[in-house]
N, C-alpha and C. Protein backbone atom coordinates (compact mmCIF):
# COMPACT_ATOMS: atom_id res chain seq x y z
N UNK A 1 -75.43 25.65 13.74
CA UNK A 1 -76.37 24.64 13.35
C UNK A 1 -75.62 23.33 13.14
N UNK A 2 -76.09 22.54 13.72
CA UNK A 2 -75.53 21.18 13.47
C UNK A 2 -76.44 20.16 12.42
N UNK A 3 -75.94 19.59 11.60
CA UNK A 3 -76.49 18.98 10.23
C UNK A 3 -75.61 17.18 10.55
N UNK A 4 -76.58 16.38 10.47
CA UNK A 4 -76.21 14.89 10.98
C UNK A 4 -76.87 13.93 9.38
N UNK A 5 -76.29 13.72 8.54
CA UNK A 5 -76.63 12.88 7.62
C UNK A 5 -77.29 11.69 7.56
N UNK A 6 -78.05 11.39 6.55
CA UNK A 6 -79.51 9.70 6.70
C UNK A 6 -78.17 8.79 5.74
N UNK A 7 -78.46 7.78 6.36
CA UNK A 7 -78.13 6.69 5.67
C UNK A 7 -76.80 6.63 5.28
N UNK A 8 -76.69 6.55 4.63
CA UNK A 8 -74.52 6.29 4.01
C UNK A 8 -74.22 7.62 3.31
N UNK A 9 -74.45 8.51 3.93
CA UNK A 9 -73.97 9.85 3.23
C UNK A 9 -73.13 10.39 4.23
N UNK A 10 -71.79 10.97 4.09
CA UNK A 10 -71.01 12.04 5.02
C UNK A 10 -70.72 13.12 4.41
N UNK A 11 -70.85 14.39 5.59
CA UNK A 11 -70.66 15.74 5.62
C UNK A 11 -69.57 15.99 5.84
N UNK A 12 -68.79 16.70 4.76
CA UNK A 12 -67.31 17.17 4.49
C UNK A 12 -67.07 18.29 4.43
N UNK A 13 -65.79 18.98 4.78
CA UNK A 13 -65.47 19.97 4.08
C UNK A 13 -64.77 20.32 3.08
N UNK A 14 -64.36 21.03 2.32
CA UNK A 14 -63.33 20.74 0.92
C UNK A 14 -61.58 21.10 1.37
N UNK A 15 -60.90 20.61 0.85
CA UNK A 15 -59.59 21.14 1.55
C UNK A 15 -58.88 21.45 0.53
N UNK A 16 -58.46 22.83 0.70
CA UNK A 16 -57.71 23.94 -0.33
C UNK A 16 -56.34 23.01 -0.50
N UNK A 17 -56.28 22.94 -1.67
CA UNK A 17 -55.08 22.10 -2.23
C UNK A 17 -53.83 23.84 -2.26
N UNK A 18 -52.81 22.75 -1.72
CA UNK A 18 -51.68 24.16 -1.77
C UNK A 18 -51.44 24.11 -2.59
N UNK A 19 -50.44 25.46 -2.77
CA UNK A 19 -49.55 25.56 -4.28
C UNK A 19 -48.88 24.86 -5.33
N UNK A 20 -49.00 24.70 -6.21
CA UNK A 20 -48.49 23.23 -7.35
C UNK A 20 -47.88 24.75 -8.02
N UNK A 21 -45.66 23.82 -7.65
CA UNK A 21 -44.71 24.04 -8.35
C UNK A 21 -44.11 23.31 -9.29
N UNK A 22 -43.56 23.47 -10.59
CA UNK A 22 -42.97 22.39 -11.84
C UNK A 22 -41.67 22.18 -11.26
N UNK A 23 -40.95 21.78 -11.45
CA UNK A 23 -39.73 20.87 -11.23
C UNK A 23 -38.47 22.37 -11.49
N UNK A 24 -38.84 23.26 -11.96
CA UNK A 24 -38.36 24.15 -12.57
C UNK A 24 -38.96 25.80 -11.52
N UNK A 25 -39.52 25.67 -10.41
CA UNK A 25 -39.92 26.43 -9.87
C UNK A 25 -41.24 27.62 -10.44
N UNK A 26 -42.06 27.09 -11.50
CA UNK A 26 -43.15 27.73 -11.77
C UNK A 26 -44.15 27.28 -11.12
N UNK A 27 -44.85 28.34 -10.68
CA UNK A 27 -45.98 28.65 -9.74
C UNK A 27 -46.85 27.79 -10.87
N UNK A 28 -47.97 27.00 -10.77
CA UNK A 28 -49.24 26.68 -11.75
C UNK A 28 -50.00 27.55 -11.27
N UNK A 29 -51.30 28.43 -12.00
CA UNK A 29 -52.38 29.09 -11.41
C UNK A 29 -53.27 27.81 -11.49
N UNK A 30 -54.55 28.28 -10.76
CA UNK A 30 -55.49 28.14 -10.64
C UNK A 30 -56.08 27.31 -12.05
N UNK A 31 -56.48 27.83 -12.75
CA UNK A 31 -56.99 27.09 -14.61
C UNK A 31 -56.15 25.84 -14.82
N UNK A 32 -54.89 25.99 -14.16
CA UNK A 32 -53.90 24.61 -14.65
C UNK A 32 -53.83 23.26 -13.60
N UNK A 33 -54.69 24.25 -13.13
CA UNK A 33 -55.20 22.41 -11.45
C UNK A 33 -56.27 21.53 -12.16
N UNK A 34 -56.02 20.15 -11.54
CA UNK A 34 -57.18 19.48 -12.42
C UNK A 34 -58.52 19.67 -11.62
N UNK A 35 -59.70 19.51 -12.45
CA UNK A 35 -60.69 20.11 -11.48
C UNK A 35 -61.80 18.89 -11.49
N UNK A 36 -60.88 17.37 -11.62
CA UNK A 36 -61.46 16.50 -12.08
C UNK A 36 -62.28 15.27 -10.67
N UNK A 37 -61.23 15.94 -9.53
CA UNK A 37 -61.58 15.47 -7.74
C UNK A 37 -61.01 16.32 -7.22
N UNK A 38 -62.15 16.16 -5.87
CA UNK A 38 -61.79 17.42 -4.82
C UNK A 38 -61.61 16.37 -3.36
N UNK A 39 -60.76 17.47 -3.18
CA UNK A 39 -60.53 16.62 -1.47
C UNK A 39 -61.03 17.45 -0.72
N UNK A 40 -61.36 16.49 0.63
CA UNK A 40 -61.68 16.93 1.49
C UNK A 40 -62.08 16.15 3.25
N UNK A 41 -62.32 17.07 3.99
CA UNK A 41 -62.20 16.29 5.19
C UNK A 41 -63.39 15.71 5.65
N UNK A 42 -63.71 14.56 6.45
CA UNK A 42 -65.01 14.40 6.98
C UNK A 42 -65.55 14.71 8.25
N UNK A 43 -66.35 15.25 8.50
CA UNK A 43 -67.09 15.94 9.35
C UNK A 43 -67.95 14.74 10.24
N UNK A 44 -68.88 14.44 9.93
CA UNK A 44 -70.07 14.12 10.43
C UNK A 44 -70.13 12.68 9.53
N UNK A 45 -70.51 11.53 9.90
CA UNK A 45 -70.99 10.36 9.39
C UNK A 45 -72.35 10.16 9.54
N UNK A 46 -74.01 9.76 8.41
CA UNK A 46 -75.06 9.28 8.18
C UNK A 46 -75.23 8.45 9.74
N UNK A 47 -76.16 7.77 9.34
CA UNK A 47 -76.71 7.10 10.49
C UNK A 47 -76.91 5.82 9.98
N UNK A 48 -76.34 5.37 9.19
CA UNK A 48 -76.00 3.72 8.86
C UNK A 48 -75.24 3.54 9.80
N UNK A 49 -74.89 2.21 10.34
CA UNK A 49 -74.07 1.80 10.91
C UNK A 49 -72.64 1.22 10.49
N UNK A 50 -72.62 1.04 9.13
CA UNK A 50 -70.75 0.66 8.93
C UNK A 50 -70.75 1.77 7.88
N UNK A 51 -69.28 2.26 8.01
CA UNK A 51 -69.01 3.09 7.32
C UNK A 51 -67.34 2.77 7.36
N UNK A 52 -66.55 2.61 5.93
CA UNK A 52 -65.88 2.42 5.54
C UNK A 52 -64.33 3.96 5.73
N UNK A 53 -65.31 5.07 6.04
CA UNK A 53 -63.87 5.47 6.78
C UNK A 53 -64.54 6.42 7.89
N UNK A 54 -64.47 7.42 8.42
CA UNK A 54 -63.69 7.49 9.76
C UNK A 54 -64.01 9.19 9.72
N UNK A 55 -64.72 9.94 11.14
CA UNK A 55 -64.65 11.27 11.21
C UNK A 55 -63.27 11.79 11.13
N UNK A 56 -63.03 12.65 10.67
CA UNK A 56 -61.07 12.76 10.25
C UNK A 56 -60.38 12.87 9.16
N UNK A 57 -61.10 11.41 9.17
CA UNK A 57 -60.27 11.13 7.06
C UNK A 57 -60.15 12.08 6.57
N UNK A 58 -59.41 12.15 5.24
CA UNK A 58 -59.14 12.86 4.45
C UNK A 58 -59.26 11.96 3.59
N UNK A 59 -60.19 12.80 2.50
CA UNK A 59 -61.35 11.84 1.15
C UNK A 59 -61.02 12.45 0.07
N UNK A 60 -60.99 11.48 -1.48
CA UNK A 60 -61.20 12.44 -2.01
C UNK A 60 -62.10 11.67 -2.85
N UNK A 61 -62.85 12.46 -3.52
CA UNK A 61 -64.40 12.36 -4.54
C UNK A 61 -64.38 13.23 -5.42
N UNK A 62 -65.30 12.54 -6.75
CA UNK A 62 -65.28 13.10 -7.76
C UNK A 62 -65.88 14.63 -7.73
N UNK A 63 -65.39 15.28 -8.71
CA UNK A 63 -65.84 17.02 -8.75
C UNK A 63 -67.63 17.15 -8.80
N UNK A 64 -68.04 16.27 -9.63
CA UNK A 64 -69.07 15.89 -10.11
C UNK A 64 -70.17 15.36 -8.39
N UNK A 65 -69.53 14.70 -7.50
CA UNK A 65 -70.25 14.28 -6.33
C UNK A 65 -70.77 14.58 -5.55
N UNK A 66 -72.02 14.58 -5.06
CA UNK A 66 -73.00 15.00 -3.94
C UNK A 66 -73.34 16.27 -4.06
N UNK A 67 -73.55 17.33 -3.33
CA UNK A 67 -74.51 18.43 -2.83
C UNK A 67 -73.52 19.18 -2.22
N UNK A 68 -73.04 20.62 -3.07
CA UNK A 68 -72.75 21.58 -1.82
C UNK A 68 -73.53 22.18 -1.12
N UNK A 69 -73.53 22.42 0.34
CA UNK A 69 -74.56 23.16 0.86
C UNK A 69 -73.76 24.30 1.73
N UNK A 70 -74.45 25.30 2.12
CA UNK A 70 -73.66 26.51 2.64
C UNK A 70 -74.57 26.38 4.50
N UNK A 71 -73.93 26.39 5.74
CA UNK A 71 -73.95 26.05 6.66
C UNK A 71 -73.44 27.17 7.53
N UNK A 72 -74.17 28.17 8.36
CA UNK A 72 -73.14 29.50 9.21
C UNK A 72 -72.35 30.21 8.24
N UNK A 73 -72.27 30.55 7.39
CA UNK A 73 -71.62 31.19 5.99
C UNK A 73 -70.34 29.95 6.17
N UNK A 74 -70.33 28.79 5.55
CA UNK A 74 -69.25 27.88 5.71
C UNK A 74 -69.82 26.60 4.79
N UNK A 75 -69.23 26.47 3.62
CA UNK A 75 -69.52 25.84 2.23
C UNK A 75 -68.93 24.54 2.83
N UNK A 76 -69.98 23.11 2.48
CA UNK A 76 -69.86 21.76 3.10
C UNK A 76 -70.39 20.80 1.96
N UNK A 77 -69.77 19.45 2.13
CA UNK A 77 -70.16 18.89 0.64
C UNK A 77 -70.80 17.80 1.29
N UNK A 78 -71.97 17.06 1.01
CA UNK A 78 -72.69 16.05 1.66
C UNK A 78 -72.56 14.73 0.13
N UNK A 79 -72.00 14.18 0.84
CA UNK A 79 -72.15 12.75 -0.26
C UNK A 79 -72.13 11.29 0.23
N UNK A 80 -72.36 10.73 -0.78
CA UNK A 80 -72.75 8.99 -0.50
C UNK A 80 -71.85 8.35 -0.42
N UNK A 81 -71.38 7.74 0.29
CA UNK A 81 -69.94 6.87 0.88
C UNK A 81 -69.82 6.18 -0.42
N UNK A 82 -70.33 5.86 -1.39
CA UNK A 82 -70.33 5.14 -2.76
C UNK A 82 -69.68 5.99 -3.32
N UNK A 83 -69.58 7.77 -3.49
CA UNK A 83 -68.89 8.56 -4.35
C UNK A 83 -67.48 8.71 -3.85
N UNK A 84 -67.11 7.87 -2.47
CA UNK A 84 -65.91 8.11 -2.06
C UNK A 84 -64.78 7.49 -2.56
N UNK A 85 -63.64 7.91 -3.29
CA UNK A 85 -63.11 7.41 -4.55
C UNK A 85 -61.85 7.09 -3.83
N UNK A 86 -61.10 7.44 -2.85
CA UNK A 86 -59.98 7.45 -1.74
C UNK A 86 -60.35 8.18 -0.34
N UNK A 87 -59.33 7.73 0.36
CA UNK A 87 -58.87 8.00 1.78
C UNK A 87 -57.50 8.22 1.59
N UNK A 88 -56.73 9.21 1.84
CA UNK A 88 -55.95 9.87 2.47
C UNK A 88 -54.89 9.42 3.47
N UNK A 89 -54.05 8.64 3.31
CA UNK A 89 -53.76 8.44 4.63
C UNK A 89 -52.46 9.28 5.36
């Protein structure tokens, strides 16, 4: 199924942050990541015409931002180019 966004919203996916080691070689779990922004990649761009980044990017947005939706069993985050807090470069 293909899903194409209205207006200034892009369809992302989330991107698994790797392993976070201390300076001292301890593994952090999971509970000790901040869970305060999530990154992720962009998929699909709205149908506005300017859009400030780019199918590709790598974004990151608040935890708190847009709509997860589940797509072919495959979890996707739809949000408003306004919740986009960085680009990745």
């Amino acid at each position: 199924m293909k899903i194409k966004p209205l207006g200034k919203r892009i369809l992302a996916k989330k991107v698994e942050q790797e392993e976070r080691k201390t300076s001292g070689g301890i593994v952090l779990p999971e509970s000790a990541k901040s869970d305060k922004v999530v990154r992720a990649k962009v998929l699909e761009l709205g149908t506005d015409e300017k859009f400030t980044v780019k199918k590709g990017n790598e974004i990151i947005v608040s935890s708190f931002a847009g709509t997860e939706i589940e797509v072919d069993d495959e979890k996707l985050l739809l949000v408003k180019e306004s919740d986009v807090l960085a680009v990745i470069e």
